[in-house]
Protein backbone atom coordinates (compact mmCIF):
# COMPACT_ATOMS: atom_id res chain seq x y z
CA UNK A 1 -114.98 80.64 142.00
CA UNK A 2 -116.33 84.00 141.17
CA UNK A 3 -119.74 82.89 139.72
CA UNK A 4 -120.08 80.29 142.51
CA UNK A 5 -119.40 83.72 144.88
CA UNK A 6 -121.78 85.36 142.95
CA UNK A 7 -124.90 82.83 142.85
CA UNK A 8 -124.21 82.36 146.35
CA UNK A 9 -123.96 85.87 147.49
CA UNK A 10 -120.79 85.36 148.85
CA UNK A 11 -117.85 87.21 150.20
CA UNK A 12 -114.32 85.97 149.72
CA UNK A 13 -113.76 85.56 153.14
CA UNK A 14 -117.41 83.66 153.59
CA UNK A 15 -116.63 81.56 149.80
CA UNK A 16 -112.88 80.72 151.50
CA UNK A 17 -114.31 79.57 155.15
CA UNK A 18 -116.78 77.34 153.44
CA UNK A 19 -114.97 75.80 150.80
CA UNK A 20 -111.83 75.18 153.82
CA UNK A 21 -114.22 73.63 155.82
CA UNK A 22 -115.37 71.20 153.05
CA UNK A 23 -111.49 70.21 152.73
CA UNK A 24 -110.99 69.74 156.19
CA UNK A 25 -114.21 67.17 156.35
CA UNK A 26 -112.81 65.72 153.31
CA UNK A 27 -109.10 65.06 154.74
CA UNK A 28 -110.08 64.03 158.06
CA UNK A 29 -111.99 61.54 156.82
CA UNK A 30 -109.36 59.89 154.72
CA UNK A 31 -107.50 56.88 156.63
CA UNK A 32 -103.91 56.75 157.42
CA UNK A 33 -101.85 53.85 156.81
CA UNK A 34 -100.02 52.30 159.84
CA UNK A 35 -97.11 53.94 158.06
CA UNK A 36 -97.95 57.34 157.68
CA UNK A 37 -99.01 57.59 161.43
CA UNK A 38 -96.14 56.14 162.63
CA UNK A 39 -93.96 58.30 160.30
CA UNK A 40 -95.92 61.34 161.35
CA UNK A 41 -95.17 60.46 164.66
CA UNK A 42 -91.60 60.15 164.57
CA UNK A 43 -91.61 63.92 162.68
CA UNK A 44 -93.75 65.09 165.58
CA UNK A 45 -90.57 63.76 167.90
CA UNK A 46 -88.03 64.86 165.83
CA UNK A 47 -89.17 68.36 165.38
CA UNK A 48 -89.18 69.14 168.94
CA UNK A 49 -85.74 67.83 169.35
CA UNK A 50 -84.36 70.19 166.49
CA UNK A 51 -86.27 72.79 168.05
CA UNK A 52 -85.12 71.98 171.47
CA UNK A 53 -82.07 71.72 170.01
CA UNK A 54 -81.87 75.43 168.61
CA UNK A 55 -82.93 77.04 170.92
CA UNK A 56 -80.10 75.49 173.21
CA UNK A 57 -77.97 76.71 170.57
CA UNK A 58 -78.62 80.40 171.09
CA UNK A 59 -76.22 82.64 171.87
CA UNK A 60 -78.59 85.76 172.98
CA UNK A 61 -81.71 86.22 174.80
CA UNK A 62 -85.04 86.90 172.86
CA UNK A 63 -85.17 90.11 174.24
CA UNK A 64 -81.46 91.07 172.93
CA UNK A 65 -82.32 89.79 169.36
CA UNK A 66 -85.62 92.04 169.42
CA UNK A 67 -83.20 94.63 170.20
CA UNK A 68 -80.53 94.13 167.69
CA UNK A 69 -83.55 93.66 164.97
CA UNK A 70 -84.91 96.78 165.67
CA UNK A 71 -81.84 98.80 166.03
CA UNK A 72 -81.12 97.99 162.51
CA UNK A 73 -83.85 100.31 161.01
């Protein structure tokens, strides 16, 4: 990574973006199976239930727990 950096004349932050972007062309491109989409689906679904489902669960306001948070320092 460093020598690759280096030869390029790369930052980190440049050397990261580049080599992130190369992954994300790489994954996008594979295929998903019926299978995965449809279980990906169903996670999509079920995540915003439990979500929905915790936050219907709260006891206090966002704006109480802020202030119970930061009344503990």
């Amino acid at each position: 990574m460093l020598t690759e950096m280096r030869d390029r004349g790369e930052s980190f932050y440049r050397f990261a973006s580049r080599v992130s972007q190369i992954h994300e062309h790489f994954f996008r491109n594979l295929p998903l199976s019926e299978a995965k989409q449809r279980f990906y689906a169903e996670l999509v679904v079920k995540s915003l239930e439990d979500q929905q489902a915790m936050e219907a669960a709260d006891e206090i306001s966002f704006e109480q727990y802020l202030e119970r948070y930061y009344s503990q320092a």
